[in-house]
Protein backbone atom coordinates (compact mmCIF):
# COMPACT_ATOMS: atom_id res chain seq x y z
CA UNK A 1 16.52 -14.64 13.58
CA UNK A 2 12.86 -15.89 12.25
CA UNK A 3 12.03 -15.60 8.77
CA UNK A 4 9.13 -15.41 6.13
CA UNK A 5 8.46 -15.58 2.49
CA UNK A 6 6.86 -12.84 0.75
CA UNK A 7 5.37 -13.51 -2.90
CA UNK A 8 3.27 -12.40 -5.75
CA UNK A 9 1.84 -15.20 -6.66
CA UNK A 10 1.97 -16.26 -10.31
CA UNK A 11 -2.09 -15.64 -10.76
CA UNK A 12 -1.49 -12.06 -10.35
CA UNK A 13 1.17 -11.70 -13.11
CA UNK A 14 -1.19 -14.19 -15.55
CA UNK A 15 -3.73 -11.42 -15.66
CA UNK A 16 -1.46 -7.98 -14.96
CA UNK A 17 2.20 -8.95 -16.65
CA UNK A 18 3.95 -5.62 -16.20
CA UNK A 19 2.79 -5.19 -12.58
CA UNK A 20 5.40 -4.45 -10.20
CA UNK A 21 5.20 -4.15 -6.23
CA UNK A 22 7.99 -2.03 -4.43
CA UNK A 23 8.71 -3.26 -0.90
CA UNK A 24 10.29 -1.22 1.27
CA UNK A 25 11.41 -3.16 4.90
CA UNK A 26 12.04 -0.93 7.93
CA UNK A 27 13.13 -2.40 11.16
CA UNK A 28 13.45 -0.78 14.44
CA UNK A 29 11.60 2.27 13.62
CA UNK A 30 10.11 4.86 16.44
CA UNK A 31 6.79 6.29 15.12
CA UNK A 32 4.78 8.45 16.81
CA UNK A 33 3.09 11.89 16.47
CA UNK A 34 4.37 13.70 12.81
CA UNK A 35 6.12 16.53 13.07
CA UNK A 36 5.60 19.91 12.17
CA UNK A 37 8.08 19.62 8.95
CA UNK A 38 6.14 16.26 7.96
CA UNK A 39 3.06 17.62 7.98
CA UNK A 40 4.06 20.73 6.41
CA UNK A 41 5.37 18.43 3.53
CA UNK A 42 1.92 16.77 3.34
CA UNK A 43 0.26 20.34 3.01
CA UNK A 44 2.28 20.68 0.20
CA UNK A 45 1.78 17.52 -1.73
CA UNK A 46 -1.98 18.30 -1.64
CA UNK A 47 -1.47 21.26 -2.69
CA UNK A 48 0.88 20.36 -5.68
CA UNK A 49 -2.22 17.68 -6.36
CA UNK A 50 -4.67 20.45 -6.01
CA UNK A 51 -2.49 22.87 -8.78
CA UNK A 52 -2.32 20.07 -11.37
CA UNK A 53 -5.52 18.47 -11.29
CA UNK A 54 -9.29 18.17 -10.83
CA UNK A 55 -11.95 16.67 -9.47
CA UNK A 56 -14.19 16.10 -12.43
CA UNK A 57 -11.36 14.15 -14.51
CA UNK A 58 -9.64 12.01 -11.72
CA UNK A 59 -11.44 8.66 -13.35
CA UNK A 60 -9.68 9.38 -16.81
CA UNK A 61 -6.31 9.67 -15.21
CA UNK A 62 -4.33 6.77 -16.90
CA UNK A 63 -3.00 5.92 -13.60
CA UNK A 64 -6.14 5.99 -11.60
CA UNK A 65 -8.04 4.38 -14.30
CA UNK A 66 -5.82 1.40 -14.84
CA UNK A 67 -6.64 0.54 -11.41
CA UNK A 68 -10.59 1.07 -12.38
CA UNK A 69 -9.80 -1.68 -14.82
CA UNK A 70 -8.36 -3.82 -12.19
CA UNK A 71 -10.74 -4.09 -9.88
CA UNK A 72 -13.64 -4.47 -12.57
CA UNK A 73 -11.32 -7.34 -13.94
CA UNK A 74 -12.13 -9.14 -10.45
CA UNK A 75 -15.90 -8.25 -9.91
CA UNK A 76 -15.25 -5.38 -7.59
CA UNK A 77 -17.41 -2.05 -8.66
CA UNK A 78 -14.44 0.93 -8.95
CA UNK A 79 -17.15 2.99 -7.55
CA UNK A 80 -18.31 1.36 -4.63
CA UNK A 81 -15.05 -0.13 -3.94
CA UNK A 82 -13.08 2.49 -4.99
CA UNK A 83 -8.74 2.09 -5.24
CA UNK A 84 -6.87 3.64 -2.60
CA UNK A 85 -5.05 5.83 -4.64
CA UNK A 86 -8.59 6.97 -6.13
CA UNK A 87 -9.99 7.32 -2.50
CA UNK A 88 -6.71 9.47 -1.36
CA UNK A 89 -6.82 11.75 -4.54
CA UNK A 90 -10.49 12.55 -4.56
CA UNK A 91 -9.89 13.88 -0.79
CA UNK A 92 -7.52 15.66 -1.35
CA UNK A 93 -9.06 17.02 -4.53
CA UNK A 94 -12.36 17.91 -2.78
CA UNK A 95 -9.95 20.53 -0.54
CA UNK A 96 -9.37 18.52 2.69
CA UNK A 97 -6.82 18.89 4.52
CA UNK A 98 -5.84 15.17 5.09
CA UNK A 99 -5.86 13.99 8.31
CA UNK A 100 -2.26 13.47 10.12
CA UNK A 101 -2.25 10.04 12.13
CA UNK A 102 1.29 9.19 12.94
CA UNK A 103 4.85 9.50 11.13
CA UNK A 104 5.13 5.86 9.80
CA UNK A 105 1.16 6.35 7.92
CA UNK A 106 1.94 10.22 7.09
CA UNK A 107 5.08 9.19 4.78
CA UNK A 108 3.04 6.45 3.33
CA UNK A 109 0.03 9.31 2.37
CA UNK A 110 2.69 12.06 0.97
CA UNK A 111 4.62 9.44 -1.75
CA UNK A 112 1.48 7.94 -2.37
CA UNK A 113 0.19 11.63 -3.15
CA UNK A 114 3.75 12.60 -5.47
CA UNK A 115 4.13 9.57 -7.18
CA UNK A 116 0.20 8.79 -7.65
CA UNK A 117 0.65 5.31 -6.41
CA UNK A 118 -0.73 3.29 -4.13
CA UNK A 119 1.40 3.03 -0.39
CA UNK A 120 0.35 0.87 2.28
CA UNK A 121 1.77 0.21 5.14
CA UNK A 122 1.74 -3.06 7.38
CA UNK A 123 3.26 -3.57 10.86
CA UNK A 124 5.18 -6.82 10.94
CA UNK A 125 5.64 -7.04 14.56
CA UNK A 126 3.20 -9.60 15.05
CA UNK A 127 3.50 -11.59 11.77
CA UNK A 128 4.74 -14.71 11.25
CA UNK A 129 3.58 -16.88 8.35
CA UNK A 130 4.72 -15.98 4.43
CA UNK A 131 2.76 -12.89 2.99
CA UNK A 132 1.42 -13.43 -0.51
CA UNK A 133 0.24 -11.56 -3.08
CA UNK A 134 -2.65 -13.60 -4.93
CA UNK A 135 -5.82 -14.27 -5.90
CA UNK A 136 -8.45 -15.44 -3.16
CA UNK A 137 -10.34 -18.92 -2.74
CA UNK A 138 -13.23 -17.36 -0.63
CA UNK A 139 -12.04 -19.37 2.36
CA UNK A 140 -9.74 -17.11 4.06
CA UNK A 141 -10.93 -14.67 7.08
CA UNK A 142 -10.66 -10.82 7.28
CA UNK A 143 -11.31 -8.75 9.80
CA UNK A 144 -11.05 -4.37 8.74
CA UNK A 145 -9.77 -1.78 10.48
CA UNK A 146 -12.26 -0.47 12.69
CA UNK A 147 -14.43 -3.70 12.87
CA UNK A 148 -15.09 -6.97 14.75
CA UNK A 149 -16.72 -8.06 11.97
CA UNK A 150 -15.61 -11.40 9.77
CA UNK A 151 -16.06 -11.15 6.42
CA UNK A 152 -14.74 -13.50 3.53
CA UNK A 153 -13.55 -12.59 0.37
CA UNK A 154 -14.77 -13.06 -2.99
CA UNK A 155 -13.02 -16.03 -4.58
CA UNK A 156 -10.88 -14.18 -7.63
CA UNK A 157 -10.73 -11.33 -5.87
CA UNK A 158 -6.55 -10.22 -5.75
CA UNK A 159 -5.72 -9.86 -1.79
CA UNK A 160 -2.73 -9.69 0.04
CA UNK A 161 -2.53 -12.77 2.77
CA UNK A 162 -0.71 -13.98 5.57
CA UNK A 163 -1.34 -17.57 4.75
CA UNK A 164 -5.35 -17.70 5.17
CA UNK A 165 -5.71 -14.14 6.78
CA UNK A 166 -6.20 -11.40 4.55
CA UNK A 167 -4.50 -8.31 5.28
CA UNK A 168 -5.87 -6.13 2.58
CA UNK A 169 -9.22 -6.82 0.41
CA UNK A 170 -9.52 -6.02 -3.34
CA UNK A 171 -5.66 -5.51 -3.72
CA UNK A 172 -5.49 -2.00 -2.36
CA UNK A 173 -9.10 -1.74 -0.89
CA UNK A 174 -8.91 -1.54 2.32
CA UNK A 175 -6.20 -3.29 5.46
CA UNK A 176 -7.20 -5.45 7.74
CA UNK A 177 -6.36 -4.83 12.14
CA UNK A 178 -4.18 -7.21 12.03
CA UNK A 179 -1.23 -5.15 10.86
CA UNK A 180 -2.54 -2.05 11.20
CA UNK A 181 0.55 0.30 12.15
CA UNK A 182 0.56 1.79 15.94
CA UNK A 183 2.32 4.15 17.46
CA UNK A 184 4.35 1.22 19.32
CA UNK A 185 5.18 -0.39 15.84
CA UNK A 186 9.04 -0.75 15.49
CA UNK A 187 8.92 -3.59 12.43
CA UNK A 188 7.37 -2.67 9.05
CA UNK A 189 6.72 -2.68 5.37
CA UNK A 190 5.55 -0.71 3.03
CA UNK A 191 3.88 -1.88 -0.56
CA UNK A 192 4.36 0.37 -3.41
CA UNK A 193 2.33 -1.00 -6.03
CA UNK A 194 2.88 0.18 -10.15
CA UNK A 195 0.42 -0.62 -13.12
CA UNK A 196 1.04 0.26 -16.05
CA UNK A 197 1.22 3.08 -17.08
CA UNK A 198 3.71 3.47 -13.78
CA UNK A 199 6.56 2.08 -14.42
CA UNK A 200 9.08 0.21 -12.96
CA UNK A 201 11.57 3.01 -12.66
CA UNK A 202 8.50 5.13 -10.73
CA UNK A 203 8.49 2.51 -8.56
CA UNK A 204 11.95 2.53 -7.16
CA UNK A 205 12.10 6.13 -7.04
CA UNK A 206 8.86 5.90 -4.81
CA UNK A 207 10.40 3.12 -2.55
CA UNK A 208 13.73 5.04 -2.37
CA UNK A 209 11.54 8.50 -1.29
CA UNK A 210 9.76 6.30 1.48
CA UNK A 211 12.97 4.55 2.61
CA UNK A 212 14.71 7.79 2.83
CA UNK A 213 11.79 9.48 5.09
CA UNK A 214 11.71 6.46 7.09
CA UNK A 215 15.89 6.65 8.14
CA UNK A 216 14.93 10.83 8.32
CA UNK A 217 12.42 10.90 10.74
CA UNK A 218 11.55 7.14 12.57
CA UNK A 219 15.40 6.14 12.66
CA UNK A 220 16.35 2.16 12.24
CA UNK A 221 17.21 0.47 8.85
CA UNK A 222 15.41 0.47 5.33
CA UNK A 223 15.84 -1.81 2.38
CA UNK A 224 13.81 -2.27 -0.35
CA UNK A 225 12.89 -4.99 -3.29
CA UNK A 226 11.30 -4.68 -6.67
CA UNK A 227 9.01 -7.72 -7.01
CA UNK A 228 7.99 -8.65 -10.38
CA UNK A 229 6.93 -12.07 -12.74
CA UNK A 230 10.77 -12.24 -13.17
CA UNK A 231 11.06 -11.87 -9.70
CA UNK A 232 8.44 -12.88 -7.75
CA UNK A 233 9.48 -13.74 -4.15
CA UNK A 234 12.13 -12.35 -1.69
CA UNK A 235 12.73 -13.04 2.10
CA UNK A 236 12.33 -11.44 5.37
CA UNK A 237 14.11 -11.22 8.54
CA UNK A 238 11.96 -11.30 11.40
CA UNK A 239 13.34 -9.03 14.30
C-alpha cells in the first residue's frame, strides 16, 4: 500500500501560531445522492444559524473575522475573495435553502454550519504526491472547479498543494477539479481548519462529528489527526 505525506508547512505557523487543521481520512466510502434524514439535518443547521444570528453582523463574528484578517494578511480582499465559512454563512443567512449535492459534500456543509468552521473536502482517489499546507511561490498551476482555465497564484498567498498543483486558492477560497469529490469517490479527506478564537478542542469535536456521519451514512473507515506547529505532518495510506 502507496503512501503520502501531508504537512503544514512551517510558513503557515510563523504567521498564525495557534492554527490547527483537523483531518479526517475516510477510505472506502459510497457517496451518492443524500438522504432524506441528511438533508433534513442540513435544514436544521440553517435554521439553528438563522435563530442565532444575522446578516448585518456576520463580519464582526470573532470567528468569521479572524479569517477576514487572514486573508488581508496575504493580499487577498475578504470581500472579493471572501472565506468559505463567510461565503456558506451569508447564504444561509440571506434564507436559502442550501443546495444538496451528494452525501460526502452535504456532511462537510452541516459541521461546517454547527461548528462555524471551515470543511472541505478532497477526493484522494487520484492523488499521489505529498499534500502541503503552505505558502505559494507563484509558480504552481490551478485549475477551479467549473473551469478550464489556468491560473497561478499569488506568491504569499497560503494554498493547499499537491506538490506544484494547488488544490485550494487563498487557504479556504475556493478547490480546485482535481479533487473535487464525485459521486464515484470511495477515498477522501476532509480539512477542518480552527483560528483562533476556535480552538483546538472545537476542532476535534468537529472532526469526530464528520467522522461519525461518514461511518453513519457512506460506510468504510474514518480516522482523524490534529495537525499543529507541534505537530505538523502525519502520513497517509493510499488505497
Amino acid at each position: 500500500m502507496a503512501e503520502f505525506g501531508y504537512r503544514v508547512d512551517e510558513s503557515v505557523f510563523a504567521r498564525f501560531p495557534d492554527y490547527v487543521r483537523g483531518v479526517v481520512v475516510a477510505r472506502d466510502v459510497k457517496n451518492g445522492e443524500t438522504p432524506a434524514d441528511l438533508v433534513a439535518r442540513l435544514r436544521e443547521a440553517e435554521a439553528s444559524l438563522r435563530s442565532r444570528l444575522s446578516l448585518d453582523t456576520v463580519a464582526d463574528l470573532p470567528v468569521i473575522s479572524s479569517w477576514r484578517e487572514a486573508f488581508r494578511s496575504f493580499g487577498a480582499s475578504p470581500s472579493k475573495f471572501r472565506p468559505s465559512i463567510e461565503a456558506l454563512v451569508r447564504r444561509a443567512l440571506r434564507g436559502e435553502d442550501l443546495p444538496s449535492i451528494s452525501k460526502l459534500v452535504d456532511i462537510g456543509t452541516i459541521v461546517s454550519l454547527r461548528f462555524l468552521a471551515p470543511v472541505g473536502g478532497h477526493a484522494l482517489d487520484d492523488v499521489r504526491a505529498d499534500l502541503e499546507l503552505r505558502t505559494a511561490t507563484g509558480n504552481e498551476s490551478f485549475i477551479a472547479f467549473g473551469s478550464d482555465e489556468l491560473e497561478q497564484p499569488s506568491p504569499g498567498e497560503i494554498i493547499f498543494a499537491e506538490g506544484d498543483v494547488v488544490l485550494t486558492r487563498r487557504w479556504t477560497w475556493r478547490q480546485a477539479k482535481h479533487t473535487i469529490v464525485a459521486d464515484t469517490t470511495r477515498f477522501i479527506e476532509f480539512n477542518v481548519d480552527g483560528l483562533p478564537p476556535t480552538s483546538r478542542e472545537e476542532v476535534e469535536k468537529a472532526c469526530q462529528e464528520t467522522a461519525g456521519l461518514v461511518q453513519e451514512l457512506c460506510g468504510g473507515s474514518t480516522s482523524f489527526s490534529i495537525l499543529s506547529r507541534d505537530n505538523p505532518s502525519m502520513i497517509i495510506a493510499h488505497q
